[in-house]
N, C-alpha and C. Protein backbone atom coordinates (compact mmCIF):
# COMPACT_ATOMS: atom_id res chain seq x y z
N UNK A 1 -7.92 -24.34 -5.32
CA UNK A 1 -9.00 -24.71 -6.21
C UNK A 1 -8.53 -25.70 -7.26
N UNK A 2 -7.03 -26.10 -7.85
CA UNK A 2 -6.72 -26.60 -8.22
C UNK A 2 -6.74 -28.03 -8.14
N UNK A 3 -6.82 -28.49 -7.18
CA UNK A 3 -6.57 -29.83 -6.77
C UNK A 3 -7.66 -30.13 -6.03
N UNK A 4 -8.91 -29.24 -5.82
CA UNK A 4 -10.30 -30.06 -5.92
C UNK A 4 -10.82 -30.60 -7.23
N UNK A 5 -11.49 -32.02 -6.75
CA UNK A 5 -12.02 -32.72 -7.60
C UNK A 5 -13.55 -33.27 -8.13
N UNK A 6 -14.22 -32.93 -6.89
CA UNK A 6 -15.44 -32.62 -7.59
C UNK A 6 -15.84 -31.05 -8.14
N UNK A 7 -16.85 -30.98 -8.78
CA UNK A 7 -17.12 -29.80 -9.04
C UNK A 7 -18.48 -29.09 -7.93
N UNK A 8 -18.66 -29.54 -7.18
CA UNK A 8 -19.81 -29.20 -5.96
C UNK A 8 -18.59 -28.23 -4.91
N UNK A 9 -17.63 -29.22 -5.30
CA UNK A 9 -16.19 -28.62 -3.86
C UNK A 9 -16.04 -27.05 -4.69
N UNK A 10 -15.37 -27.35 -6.10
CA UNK A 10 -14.94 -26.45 -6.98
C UNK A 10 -15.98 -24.97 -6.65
N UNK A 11 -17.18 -25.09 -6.95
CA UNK A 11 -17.98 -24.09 -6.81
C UNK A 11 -17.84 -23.29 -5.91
N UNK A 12 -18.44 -24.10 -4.23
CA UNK A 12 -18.03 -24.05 -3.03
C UNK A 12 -16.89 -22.94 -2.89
N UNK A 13 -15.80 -23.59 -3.01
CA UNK A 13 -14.43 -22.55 -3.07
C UNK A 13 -14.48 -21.28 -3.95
N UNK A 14 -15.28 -21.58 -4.75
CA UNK A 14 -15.04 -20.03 -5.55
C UNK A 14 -15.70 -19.12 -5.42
N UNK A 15 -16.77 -19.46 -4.81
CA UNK A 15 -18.26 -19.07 -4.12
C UNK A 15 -17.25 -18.38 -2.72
N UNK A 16 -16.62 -19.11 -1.56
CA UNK A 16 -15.61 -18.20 -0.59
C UNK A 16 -15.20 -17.63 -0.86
N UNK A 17 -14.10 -17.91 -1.79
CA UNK A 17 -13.14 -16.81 -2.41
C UNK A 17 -13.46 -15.55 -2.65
N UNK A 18 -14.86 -15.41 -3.53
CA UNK A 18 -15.36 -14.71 -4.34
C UNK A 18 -16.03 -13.74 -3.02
N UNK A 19 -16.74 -13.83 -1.94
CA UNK A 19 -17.09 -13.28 -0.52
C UNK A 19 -15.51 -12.89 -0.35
N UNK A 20 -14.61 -13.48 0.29
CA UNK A 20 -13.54 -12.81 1.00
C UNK A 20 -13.16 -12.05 -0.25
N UNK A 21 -13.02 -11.95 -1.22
CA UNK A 21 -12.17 -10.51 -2.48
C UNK A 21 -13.33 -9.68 -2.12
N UNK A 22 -14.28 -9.82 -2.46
CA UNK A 22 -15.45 -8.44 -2.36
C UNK A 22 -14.97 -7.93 -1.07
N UNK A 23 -14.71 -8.52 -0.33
CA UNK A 23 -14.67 -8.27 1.95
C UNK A 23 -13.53 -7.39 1.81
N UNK A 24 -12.02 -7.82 0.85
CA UNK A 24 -11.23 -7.15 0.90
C UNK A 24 -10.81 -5.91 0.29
N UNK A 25 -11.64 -5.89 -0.94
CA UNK A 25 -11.71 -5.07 -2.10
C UNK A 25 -12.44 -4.06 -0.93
N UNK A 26 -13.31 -4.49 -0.34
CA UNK A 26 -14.65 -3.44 -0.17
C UNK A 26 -13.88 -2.71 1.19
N UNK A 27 -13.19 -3.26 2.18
CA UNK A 27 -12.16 -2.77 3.07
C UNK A 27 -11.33 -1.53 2.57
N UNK A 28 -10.38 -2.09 1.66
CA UNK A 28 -9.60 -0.96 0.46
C UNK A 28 -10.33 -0.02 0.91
N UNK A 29 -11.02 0.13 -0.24
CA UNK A 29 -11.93 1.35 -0.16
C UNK A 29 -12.36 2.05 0.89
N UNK A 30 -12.55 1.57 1.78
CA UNK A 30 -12.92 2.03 2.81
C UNK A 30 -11.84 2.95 3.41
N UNK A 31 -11.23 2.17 3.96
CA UNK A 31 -9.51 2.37 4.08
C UNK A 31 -8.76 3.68 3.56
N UNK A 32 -8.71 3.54 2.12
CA UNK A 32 -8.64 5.24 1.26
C UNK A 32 -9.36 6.05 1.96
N UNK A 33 -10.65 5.87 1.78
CA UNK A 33 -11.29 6.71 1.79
C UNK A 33 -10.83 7.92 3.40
N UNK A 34 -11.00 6.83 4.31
CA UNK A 34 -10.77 7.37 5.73
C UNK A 34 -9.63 8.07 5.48
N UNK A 35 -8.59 7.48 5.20
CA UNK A 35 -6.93 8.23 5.00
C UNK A 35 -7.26 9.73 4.18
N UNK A 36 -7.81 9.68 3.03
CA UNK A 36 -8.13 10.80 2.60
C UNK A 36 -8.89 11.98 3.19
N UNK A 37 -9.90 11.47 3.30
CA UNK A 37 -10.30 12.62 4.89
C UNK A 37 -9.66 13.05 5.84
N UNK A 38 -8.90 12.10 6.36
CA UNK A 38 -8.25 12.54 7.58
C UNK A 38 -6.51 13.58 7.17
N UNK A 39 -6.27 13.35 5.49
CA UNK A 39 -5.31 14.45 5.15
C UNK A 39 -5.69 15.63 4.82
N UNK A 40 -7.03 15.20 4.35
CA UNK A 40 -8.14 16.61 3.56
C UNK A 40 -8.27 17.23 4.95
N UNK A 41 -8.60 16.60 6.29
CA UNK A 41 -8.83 17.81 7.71
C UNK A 41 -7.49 18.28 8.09
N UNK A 42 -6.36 17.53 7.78
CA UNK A 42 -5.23 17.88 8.12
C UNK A 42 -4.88 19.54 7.22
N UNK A 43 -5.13 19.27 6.06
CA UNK A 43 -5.03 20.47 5.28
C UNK A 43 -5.73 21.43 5.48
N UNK A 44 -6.93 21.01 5.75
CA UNK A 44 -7.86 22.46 5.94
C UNK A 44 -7.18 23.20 7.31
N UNK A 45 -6.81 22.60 8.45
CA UNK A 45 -6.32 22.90 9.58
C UNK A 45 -5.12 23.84 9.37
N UNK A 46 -4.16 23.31 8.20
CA UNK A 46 -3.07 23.71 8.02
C UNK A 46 -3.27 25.24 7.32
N UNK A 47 -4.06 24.92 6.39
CA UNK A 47 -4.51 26.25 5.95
C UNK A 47 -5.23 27.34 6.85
N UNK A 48 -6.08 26.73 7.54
CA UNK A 48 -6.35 27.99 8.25
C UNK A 48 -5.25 28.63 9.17
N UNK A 49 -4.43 27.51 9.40
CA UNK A 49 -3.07 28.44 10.50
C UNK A 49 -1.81 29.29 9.58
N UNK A 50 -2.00 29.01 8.17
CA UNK A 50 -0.83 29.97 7.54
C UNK A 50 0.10 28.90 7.13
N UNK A 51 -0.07 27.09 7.19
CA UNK A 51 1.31 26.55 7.02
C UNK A 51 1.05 26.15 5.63
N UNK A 52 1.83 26.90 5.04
CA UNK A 52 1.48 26.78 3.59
C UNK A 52 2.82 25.22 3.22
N UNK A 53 3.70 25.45 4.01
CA UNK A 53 4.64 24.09 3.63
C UNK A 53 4.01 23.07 3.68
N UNK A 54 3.36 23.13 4.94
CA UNK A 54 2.90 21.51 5.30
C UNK A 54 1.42 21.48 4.37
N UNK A 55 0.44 22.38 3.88
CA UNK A 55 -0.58 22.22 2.88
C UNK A 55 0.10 21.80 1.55
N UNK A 56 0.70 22.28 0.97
CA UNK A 56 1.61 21.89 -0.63
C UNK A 56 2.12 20.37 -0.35
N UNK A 57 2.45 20.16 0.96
CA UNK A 57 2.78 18.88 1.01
C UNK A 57 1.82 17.62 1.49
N UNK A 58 0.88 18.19 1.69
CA UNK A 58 -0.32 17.35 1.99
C UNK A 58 -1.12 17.20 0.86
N UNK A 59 -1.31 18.55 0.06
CA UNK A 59 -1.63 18.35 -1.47
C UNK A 59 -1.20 17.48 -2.28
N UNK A 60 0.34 17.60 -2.20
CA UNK A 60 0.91 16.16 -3.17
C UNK A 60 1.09 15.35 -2.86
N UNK A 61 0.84 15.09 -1.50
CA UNK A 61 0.74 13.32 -1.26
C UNK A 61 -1.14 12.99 -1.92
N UNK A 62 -1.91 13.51 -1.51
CA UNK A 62 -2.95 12.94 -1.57
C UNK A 62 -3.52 12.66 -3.61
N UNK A 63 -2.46 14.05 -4.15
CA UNK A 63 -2.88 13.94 -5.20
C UNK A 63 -2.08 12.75 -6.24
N UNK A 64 -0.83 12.34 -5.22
CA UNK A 64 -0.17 11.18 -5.84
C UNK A 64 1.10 11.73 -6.76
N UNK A 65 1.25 13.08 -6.36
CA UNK A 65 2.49 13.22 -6.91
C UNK A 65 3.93 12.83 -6.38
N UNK A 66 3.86 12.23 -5.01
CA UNK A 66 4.72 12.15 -4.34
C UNK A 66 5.36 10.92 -4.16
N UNK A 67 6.84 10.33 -4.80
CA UNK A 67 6.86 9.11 -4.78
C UNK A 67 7.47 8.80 -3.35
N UNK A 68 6.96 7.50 -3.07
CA UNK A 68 7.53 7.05 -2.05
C UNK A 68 9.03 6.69 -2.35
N UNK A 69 9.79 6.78 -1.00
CA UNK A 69 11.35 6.12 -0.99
C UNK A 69 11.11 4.89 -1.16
N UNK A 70 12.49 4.35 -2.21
CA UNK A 70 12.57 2.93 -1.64
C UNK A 70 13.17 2.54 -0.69
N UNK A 71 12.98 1.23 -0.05
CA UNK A 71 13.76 0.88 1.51
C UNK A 71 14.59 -0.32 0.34
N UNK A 72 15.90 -0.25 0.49
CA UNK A 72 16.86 -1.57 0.36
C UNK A 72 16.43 -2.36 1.07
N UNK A 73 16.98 -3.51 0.51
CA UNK A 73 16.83 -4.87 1.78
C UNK A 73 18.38 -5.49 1.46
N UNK A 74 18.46 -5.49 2.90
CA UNK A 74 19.55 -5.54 3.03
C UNK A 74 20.46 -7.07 3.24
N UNK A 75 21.33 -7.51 2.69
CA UNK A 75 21.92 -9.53 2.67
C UNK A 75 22.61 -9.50 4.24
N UNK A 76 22.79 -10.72 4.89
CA UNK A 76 23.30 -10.71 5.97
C UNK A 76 24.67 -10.42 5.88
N UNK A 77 24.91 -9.59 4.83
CA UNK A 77 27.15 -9.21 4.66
C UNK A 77 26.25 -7.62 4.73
N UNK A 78 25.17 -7.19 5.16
CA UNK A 78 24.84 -5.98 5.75
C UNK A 78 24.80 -5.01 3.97
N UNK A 79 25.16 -5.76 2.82
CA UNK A 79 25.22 -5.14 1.68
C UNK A 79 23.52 -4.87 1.23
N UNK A 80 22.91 -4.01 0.77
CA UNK A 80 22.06 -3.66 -0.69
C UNK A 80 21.79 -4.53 -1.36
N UNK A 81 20.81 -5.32 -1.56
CA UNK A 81 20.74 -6.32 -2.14
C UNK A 81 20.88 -5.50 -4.07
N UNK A 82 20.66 -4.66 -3.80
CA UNK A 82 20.79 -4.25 -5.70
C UNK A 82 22.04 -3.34 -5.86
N UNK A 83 22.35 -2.57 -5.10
CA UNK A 83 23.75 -2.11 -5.31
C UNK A 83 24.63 -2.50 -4.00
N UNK A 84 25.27 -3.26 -4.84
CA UNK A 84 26.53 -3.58 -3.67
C UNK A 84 27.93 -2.97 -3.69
N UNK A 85 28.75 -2.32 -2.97
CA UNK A 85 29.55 -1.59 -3.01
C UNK A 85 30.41 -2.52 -2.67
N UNK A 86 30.95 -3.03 -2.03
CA UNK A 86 32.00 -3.93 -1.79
C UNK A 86 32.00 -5.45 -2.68
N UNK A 87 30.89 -5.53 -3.29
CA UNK A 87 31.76 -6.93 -3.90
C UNK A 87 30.68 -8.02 -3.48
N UNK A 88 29.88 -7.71 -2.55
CA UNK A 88 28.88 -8.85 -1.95
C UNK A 88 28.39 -9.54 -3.00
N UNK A 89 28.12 -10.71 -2.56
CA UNK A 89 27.01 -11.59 -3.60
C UNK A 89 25.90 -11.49 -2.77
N UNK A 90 24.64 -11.57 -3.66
CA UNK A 90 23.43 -12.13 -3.12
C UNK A 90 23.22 -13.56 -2.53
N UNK A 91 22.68 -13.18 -1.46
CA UNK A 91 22.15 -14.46 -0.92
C UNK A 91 22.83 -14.13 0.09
């Protein structure tokens, strides 16, 4: 949008833009939503069979207590890009 120069173009583009964020925003949501149901049937299932491990743990994922791991990424000397044990440089 930057480097259009009329303002008919300008509009135009923000006018798309503005359709594809709602398209994607409105996806999201959608998206949650399904995932959440489909842990909420997972739980009810779990509960009715007695697995109380796997319910407590379906509870705190959905309620967001549960942090995700981080994954390293790893430099081609096979090192951690944030902790390096041998001495590696980045890059």
């Amino acid at each position: 949008m930057e480097g259009a120069r009329s303002e008919r173009l300008k509009q135009r583009r923000r006018e798309e833009y503005d359709a594809k964020d709602k398209e994607v925003k409105r996806s999201a949501r959608e998206d949650k939503r399904n995932w959440i149901e489909k842990r909420a049937a997972a739980a009810e299932k779990a509960a009715e069979n007695g697995r109380n491990k796997e319910l407590y743990s379906i509870t705190k994922t959905i309620a967001g207590e549960r942090r995700r791991q981080e994954v390293g990424v790893k430099t081609n000397r096979e090192c951690l890009r944030k902790k390096c044990k041998r001495g590696c440089r980045d890059g």
